[in-house]
N, C-alpha and C. Protein backbone atom coordinates (compact mmCIF):
# COMPACT_ATOMS: atom_id res chain seq x y z
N UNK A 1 -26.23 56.42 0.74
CA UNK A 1 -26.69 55.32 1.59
C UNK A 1 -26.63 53.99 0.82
N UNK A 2 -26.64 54.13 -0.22
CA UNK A 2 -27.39 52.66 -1.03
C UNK A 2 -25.95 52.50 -1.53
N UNK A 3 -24.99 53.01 -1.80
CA UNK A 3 -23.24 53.37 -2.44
C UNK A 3 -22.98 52.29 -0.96
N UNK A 4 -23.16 53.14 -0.28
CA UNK A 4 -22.36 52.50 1.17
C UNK A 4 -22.41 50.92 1.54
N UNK A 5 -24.45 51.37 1.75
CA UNK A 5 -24.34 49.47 1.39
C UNK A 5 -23.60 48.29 0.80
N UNK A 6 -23.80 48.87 -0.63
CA UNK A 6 -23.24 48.01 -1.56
C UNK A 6 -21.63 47.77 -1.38
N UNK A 7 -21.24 48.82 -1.06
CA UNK A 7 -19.47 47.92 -0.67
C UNK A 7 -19.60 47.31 0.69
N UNK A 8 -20.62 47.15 2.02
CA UNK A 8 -20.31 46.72 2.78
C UNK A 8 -20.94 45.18 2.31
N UNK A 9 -21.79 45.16 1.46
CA UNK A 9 -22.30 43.89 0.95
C UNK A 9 -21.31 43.15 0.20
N UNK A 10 -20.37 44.04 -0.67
CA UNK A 10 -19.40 43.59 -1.83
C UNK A 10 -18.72 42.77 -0.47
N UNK A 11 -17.77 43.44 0.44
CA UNK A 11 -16.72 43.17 1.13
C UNK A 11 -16.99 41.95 1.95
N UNK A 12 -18.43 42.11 1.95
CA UNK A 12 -18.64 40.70 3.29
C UNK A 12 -18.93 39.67 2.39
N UNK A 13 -19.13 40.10 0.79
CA UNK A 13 -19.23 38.70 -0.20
C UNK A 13 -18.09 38.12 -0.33
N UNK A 14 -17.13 38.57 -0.20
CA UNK A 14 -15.78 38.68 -0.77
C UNK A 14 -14.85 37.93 0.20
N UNK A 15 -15.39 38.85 1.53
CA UNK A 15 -14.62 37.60 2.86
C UNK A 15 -15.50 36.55 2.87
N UNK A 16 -15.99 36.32 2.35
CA UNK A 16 -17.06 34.93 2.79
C UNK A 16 -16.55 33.84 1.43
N UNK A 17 -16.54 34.46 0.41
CA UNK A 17 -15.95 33.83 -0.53
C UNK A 17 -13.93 33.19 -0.43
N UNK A 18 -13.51 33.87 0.62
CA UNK A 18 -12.12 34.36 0.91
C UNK A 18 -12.10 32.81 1.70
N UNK A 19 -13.03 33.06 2.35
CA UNK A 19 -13.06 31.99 3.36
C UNK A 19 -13.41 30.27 3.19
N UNK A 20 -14.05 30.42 2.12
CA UNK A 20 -14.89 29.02 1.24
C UNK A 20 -13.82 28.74 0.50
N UNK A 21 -13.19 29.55 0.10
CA UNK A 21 -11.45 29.05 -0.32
C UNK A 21 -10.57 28.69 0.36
N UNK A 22 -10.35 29.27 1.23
CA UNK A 22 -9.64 28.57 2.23
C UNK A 22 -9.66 27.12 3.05
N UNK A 23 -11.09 26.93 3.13
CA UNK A 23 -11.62 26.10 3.39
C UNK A 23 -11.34 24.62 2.72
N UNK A 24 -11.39 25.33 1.68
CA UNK A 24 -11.79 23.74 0.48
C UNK A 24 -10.23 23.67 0.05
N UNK A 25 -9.51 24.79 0.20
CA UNK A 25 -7.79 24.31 0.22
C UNK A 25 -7.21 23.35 1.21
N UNK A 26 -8.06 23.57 2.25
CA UNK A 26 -7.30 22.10 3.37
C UNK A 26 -8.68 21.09 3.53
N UNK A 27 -9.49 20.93 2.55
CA UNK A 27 -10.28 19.74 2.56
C UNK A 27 -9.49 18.84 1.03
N UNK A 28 -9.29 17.50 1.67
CA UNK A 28 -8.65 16.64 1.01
C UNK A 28 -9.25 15.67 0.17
N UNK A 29 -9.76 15.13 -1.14
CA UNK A 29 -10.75 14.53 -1.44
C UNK A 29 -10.17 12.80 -1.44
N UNK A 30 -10.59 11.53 -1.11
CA UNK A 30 -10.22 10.47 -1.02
C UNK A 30 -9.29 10.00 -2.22
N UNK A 31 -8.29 8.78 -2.35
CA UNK A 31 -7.49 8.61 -3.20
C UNK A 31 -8.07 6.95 -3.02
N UNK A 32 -7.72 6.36 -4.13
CA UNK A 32 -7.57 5.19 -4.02
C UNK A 32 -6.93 4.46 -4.87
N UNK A 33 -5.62 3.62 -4.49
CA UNK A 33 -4.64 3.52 -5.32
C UNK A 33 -4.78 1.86 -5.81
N UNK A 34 -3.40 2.09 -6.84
CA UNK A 34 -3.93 0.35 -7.24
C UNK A 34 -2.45 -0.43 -6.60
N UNK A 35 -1.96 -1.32 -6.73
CA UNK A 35 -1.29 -2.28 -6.03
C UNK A 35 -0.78 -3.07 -7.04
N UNK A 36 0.51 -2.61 -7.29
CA UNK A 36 1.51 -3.53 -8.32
C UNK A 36 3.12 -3.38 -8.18
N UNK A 37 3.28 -3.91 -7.23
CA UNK A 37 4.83 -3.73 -6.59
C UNK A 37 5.36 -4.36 -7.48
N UNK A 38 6.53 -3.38 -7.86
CA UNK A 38 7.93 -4.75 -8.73
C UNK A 38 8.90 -4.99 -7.76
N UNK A 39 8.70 -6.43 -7.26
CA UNK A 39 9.52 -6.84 -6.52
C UNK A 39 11.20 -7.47 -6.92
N UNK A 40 12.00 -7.00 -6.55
CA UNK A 40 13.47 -6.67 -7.10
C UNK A 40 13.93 -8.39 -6.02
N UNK A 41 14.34 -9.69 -6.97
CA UNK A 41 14.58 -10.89 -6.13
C UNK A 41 15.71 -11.59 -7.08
N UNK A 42 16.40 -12.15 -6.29
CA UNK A 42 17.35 -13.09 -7.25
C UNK A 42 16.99 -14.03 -8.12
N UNK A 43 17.68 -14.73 -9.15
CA UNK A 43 17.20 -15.89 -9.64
C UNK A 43 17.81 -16.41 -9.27
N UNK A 44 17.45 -17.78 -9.87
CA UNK A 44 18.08 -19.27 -9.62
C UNK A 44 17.83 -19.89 -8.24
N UNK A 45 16.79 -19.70 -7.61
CA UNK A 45 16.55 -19.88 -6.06
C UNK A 45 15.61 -21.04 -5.94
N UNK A 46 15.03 -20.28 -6.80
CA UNK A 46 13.58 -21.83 -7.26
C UNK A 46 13.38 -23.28 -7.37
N UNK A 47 14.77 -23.34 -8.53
CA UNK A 47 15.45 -24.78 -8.85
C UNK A 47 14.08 -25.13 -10.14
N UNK A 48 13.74 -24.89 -10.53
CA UNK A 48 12.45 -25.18 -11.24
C UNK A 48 11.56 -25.98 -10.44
N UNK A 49 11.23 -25.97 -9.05
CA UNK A 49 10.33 -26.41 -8.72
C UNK A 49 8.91 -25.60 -8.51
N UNK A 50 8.02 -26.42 -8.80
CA UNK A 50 6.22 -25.87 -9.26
C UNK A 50 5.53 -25.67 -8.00
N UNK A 51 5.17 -24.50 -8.08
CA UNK A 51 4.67 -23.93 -6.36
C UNK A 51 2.95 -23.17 -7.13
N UNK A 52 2.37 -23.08 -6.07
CA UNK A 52 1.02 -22.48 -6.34
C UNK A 52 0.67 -21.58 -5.55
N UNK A 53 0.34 -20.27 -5.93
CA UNK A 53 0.41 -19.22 -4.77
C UNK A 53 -1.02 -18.96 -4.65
N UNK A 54 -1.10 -18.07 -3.80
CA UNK A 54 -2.32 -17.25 -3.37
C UNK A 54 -2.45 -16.19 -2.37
N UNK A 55 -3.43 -15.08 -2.97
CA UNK A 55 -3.21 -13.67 -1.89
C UNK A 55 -4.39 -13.76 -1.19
N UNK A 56 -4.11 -13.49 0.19
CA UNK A 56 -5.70 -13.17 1.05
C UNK A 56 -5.57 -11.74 1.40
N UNK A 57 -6.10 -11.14 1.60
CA UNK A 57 -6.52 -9.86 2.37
C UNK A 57 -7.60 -10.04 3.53
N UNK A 58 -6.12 -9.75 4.94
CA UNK A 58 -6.75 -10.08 6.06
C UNK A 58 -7.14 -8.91 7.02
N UNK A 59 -6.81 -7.64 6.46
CA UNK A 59 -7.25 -6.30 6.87
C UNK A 59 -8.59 -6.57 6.76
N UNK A 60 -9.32 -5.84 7.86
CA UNK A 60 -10.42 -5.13 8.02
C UNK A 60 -11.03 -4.51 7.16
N UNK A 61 -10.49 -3.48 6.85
CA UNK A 61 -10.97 -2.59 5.42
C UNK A 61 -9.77 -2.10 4.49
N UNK A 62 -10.25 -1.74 3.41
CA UNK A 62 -9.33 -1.56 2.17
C UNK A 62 -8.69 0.03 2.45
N UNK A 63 -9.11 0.67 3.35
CA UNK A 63 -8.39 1.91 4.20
C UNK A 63 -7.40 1.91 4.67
N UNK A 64 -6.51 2.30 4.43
CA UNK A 64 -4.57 2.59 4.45
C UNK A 64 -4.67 3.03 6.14
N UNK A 65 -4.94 4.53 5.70
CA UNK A 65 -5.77 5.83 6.92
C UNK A 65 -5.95 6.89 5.96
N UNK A 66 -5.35 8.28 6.49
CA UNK A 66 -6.09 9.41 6.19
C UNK A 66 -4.82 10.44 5.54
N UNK A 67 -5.08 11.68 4.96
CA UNK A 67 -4.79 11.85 4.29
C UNK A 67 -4.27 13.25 4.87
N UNK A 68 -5.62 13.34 6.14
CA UNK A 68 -5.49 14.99 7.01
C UNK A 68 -6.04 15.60 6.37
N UNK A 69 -6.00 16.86 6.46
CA UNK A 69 -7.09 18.47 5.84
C UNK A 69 -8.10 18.49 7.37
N UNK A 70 -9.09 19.39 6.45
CA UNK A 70 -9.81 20.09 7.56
C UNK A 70 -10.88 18.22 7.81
N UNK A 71 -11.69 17.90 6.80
CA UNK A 71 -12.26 16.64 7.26
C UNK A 71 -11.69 15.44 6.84
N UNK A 72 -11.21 14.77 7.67
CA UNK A 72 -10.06 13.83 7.76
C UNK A 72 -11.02 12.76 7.13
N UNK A 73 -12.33 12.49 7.51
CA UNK A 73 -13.22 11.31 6.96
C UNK A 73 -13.28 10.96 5.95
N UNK A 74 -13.34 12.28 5.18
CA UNK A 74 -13.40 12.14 3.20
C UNK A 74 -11.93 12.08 2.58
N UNK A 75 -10.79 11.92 3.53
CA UNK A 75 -9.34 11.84 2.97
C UNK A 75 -9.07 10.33 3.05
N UNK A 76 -9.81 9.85 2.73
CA UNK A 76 -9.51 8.42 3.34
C UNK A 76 -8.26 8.15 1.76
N UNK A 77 -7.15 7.33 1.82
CA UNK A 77 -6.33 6.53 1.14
C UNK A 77 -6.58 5.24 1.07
N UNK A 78 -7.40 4.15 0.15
CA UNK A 78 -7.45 3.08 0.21
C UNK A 78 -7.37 2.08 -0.95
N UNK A 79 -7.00 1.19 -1.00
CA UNK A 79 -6.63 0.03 -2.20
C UNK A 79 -7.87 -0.27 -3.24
N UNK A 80 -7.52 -0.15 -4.19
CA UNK A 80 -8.52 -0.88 -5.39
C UNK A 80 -9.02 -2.47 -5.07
N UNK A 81 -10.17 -2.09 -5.00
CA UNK A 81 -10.96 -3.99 -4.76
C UNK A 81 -9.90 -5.00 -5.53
N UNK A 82 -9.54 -4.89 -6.96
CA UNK A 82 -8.91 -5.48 -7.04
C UNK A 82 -7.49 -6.19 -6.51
N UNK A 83 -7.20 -5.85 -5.21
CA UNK A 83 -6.30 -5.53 -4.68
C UNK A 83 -5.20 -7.31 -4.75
N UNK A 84 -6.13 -7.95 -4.26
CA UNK A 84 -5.89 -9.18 -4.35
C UNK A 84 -4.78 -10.63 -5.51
N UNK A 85 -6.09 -9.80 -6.99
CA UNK A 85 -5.15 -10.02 -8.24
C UNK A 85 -4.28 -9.75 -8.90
N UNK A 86 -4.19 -8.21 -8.73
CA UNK A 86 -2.72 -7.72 -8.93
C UNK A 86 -1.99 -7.87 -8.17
N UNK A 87 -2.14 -7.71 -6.61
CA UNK A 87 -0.54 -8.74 -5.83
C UNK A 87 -0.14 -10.04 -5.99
N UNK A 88 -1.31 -10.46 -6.33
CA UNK A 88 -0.99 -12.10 -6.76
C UNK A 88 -0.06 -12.10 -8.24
N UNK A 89 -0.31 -11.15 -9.06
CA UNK A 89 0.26 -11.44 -10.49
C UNK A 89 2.02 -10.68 -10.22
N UNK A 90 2.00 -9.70 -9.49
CA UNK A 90 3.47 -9.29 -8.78
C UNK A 90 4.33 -10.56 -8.38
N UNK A 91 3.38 -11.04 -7.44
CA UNK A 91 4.32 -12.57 -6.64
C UNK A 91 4.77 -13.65 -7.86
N UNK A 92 3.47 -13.81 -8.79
CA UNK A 92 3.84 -14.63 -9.62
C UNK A 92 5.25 -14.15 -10.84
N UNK A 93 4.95 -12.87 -10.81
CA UNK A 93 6.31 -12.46 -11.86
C UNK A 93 7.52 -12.80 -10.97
N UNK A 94 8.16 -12.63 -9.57
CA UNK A 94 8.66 -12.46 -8.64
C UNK A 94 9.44 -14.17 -8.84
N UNK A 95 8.05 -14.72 -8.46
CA UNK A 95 8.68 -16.37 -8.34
C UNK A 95 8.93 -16.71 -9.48
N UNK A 96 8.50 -16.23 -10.51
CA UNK A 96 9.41 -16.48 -12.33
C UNK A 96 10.46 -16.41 -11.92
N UNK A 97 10.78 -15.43 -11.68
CA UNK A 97 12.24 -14.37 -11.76
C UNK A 97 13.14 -15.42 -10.88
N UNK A 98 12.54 -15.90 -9.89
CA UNK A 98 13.29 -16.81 -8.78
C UNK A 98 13.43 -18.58 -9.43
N UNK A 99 13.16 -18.66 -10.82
CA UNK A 99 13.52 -20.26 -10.68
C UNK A 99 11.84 -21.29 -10.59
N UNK A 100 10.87 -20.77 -9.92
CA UNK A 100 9.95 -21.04 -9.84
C UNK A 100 8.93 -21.28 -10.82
N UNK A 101 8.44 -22.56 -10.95
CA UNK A 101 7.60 -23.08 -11.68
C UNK A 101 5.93 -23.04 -11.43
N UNK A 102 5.18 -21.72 -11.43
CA UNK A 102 3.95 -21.23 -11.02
C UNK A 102 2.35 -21.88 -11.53
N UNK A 103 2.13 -22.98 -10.53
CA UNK A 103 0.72 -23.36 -11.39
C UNK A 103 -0.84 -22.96 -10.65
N UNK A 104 -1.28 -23.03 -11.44
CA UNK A 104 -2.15 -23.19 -10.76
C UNK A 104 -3.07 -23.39 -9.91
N UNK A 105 -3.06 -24.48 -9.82
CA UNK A 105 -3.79 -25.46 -8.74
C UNK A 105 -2.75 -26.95 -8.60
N UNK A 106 -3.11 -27.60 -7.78
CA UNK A 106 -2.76 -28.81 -7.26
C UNK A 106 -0.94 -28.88 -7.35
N UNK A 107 -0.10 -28.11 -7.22
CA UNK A 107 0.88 -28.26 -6.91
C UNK A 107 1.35 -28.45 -5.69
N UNK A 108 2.80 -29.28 -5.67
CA UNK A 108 3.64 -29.88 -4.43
C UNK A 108 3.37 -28.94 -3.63
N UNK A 109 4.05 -28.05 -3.61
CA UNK A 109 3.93 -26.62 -2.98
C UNK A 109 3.07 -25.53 -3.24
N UNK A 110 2.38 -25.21 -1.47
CA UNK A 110 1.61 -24.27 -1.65
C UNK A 110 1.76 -23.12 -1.08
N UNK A 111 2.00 -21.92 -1.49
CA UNK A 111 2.85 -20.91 -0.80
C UNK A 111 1.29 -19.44 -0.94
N UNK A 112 0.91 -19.35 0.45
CA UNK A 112 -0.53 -18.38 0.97
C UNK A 112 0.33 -17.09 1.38
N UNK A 113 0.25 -16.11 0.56
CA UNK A 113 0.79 -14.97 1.56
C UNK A 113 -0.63 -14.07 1.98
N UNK A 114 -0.53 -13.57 2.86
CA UNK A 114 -1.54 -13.28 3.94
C UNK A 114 -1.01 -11.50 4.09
N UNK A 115 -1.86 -10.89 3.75
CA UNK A 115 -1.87 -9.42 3.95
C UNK A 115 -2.39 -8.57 5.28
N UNK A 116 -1.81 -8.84 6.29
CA UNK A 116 -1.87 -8.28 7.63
C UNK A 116 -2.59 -7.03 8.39
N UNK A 117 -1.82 -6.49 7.35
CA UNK A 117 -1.54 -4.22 7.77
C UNK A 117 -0.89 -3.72 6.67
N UNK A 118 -1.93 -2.93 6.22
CA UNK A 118 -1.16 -1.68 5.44
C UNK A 118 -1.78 -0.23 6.43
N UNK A 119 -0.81 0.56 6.38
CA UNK A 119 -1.32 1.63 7.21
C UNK A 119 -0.60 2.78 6.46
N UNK A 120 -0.70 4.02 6.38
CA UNK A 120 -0.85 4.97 5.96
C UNK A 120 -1.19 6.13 6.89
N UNK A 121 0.39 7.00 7.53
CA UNK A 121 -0.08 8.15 8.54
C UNK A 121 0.65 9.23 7.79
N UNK A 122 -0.39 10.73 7.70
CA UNK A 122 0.07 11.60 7.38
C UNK A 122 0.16 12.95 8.26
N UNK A 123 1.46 13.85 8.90
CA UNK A 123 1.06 14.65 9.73
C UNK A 123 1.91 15.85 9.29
N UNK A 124 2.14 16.92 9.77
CA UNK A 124 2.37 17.78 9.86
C UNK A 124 3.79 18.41 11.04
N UNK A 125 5.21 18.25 10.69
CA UNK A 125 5.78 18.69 11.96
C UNK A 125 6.79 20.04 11.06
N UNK A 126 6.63 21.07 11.75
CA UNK A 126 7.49 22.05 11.72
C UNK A 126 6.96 22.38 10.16
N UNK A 127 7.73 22.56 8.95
CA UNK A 127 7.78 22.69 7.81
C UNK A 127 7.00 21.99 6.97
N UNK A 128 7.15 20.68 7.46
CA UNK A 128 7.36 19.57 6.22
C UNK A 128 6.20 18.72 7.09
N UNK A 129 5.56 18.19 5.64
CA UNK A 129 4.34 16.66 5.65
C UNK A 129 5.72 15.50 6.22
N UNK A 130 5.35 15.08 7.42
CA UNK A 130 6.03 13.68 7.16
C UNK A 130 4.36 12.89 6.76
N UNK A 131 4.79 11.56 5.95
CA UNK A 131 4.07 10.48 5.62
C UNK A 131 5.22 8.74 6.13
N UNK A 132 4.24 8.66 6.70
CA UNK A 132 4.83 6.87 7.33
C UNK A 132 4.19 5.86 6.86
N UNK A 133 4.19 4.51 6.28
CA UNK A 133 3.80 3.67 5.80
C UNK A 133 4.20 2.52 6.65
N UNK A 134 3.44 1.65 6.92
CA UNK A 134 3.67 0.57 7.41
C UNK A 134 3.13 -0.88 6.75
N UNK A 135 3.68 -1.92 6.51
CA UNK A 135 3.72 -3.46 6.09
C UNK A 135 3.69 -4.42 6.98
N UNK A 136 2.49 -5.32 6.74
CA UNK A 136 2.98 -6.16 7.57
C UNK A 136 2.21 -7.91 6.67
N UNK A 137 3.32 -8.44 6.44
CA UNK A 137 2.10 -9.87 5.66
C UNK A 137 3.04 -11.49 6.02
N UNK A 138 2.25 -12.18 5.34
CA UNK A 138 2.61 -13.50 6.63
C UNK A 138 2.74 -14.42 5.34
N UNK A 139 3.56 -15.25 5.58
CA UNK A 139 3.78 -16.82 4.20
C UNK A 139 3.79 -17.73 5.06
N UNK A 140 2.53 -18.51 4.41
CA UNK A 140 2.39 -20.20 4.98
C UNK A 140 2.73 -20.25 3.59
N UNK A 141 3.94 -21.57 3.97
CA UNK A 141 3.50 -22.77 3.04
C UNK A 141 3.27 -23.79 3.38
N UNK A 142 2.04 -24.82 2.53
CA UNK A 142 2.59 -26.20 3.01
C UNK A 142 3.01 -26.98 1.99
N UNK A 143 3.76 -27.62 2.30
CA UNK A 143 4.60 -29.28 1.51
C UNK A 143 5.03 -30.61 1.97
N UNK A 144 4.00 -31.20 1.37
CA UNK A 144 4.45 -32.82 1.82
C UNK A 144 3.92 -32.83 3.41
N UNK A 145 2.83 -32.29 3.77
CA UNK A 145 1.75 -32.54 4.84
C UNK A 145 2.75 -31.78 6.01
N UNK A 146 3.80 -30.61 5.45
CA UNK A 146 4.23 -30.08 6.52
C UNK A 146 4.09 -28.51 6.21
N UNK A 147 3.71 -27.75 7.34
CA UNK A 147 3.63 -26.05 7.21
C UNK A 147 5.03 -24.90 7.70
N UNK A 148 5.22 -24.23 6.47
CA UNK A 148 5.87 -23.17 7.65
C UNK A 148 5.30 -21.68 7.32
N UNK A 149 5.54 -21.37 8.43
CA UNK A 149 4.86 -19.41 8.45
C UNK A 149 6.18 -18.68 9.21
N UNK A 150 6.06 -17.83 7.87
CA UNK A 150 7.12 -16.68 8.52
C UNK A 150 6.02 -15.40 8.05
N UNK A 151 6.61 -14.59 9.18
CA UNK A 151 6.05 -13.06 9.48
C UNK A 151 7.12 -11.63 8.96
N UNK A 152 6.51 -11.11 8.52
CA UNK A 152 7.42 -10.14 7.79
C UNK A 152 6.68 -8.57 7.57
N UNK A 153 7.71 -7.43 8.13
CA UNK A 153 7.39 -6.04 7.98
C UNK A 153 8.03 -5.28 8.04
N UNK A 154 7.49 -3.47 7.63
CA UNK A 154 8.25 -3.10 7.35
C UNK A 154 7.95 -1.34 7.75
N UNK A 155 8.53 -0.83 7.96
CA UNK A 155 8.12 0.50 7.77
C UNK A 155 8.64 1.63 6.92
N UNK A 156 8.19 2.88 6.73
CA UNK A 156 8.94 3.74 5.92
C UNK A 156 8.46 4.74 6.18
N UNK A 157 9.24 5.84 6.41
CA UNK A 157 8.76 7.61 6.33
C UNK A 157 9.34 8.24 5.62
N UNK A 158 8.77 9.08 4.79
CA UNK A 158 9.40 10.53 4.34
C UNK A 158 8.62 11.70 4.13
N UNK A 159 9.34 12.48 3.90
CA UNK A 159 9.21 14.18 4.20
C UNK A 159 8.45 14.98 2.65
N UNK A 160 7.88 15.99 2.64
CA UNK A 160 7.29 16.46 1.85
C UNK A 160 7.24 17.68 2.29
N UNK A 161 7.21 18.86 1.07
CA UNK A 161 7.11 20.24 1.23
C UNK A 161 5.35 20.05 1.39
N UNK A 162 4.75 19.62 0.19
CA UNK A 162 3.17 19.30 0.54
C UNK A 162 3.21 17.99 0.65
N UNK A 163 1.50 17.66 0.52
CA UNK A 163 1.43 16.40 1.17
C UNK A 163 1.11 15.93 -0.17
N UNK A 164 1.83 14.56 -0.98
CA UNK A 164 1.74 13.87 -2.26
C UNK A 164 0.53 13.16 -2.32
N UNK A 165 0.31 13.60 -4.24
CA UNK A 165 -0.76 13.15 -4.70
C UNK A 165 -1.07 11.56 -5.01
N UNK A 166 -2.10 11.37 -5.53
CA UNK A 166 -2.45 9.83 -6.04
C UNK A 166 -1.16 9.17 -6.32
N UNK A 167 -0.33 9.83 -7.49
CA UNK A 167 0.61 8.58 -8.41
C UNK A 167 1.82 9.03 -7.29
N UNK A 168 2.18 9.60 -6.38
CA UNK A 168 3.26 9.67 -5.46
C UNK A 168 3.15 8.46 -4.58
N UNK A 169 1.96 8.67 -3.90
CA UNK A 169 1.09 7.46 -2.93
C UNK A 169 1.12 6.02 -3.57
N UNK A 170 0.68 6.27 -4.21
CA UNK A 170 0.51 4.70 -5.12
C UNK A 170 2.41 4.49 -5.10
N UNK A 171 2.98 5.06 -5.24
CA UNK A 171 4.53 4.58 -5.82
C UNK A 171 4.69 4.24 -4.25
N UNK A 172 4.82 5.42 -3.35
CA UNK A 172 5.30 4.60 -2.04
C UNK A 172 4.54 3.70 -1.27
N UNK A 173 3.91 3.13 -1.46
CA UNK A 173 2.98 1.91 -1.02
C UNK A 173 3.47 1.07 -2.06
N UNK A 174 3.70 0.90 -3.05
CA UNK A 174 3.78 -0.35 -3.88
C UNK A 174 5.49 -0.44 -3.80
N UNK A 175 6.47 0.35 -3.35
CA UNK A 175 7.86 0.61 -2.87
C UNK A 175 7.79 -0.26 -1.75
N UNK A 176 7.12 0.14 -0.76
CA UNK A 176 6.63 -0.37 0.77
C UNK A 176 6.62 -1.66 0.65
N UNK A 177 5.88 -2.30 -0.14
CA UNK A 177 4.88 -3.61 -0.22
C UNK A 177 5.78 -4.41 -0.76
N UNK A 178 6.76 -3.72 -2.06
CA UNK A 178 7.95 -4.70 -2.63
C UNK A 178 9.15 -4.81 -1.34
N UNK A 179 9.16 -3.97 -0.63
CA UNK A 179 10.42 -4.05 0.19
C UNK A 179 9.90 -5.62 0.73
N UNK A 180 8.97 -5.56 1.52
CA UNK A 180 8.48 -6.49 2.69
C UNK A 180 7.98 -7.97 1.63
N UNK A 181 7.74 -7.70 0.75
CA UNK A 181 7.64 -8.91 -0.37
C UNK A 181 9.19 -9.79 -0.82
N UNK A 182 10.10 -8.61 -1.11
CA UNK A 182 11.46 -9.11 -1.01
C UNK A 182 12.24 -10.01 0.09
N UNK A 183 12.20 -8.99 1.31
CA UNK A 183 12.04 -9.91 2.45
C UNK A 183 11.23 -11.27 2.34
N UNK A 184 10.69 -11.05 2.19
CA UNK A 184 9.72 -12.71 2.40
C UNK A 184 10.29 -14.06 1.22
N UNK A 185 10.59 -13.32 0.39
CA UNK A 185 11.27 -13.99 -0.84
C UNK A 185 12.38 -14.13 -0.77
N UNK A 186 13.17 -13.98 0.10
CA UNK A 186 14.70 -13.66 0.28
C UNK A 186 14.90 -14.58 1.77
N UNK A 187 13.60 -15.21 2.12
CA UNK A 187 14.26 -15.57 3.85
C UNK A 187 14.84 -17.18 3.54
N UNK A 188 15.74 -16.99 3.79
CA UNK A 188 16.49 -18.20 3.77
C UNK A 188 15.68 -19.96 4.36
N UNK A 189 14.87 -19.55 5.47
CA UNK A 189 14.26 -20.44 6.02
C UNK A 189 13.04 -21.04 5.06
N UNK A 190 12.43 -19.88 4.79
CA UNK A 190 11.15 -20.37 3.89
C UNK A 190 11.75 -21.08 2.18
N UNK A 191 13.12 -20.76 2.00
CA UNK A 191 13.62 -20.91 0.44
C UNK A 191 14.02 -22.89 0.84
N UNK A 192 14.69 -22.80 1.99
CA UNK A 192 14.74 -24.26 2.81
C UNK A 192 13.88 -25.08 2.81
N UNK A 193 12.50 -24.71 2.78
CA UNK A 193 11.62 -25.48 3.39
C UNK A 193 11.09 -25.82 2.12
N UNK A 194 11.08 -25.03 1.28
CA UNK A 194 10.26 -25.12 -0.33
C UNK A 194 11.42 -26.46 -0.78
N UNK A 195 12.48 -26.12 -0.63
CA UNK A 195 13.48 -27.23 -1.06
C UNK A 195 13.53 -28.69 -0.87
N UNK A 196 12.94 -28.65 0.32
CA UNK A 196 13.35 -29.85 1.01
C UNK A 196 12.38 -31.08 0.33
């Protein structure tokens, strides 16, 4: 009697334990990445003229989205507070690279890029994790008591046997962020207007 017990006790420890594993295999724990795109731009665009930048962050929250598993709440993907200073020090290497003379404060030119949307969807079809990323950020400048704003974005998906960790994430978001940064650095209209 007491033999018998004990394996029906062993077995129901065992599925219960079976199961708390399983469990915590599709619970996802939060990531939070940092933000340092190398943005890939031509030189000689600049002309050595002295521009003064600045990053806003106009998202809502520092939350991408989610990550999926069993509780989607605690998968959250979201940006380091610092998020701000290191895109700003990206742009500033960027406009080096372009000819650009980067100050501080009180320069001719003032060039605001504006951080829109970052989004972050992860799902599940057939086999494979797809993951989609989306960009979206805005450049005012003004010069000589005149403004221009261009709008710029971008998207991206790819495929995964599983679903990628921290330093995967962090690479395709800061991939993401240089694409749509390039763009913005590359638009002929806004390179015009800095000129003029």
């Amino acid at each position: 009697m007491n033999c018998t017990a004990t394996r029906i006790d062993c077995r129901s420890i065992t599925f219960f334990f079976l199961c708390l594993l399983s469990l915590g295999g599709c619970a996802l724990s939060p990531q939070t990445i940092s933000i340092n795109p190398d943005i890939d731009v031509q030189g000689n665009v600049g002309q050595s003229q002295t521009i003064q930048v600045d990053v806003v962050d106009k998202r809502n929250s520092p939350v991408l989205g989610q990550r999926g598993g069993v509780y989607e709440d605690t998968s959250n993907i979201m940006t380091s507070d610092n998020m701000t200073t290191t895109l700003r020090k990206s742009l500033v290497r960027a406009l080096q690279k372009q000819g650009y003379s980067v100050a501080e404060r009180d320069a001719d030119t003032h060039l605001t890029v504006e951080v829109n949307s970052m989004t972050y969807n992860a799902y599940k079809e057939k086999l494979l994790y797809k993951i989609e990323i989306g960009m979206a950020v805005r450049s005012i400048v003004n010069k000589n008591s005149k403004e221009f704003t261009g709008d710029y974005k971008t998207s991206r998906k790819k495929d995964y046997v599983k679903l990628p960790g921290v330093e995967e994430n962090e690479k395709l978001v800061n991939e993401s962020l240089a694409g749509v940064l390039k763009s913005m650095l590359s638009d002929d209209d806004l390179i015009n207007f800095i000129r003029e």
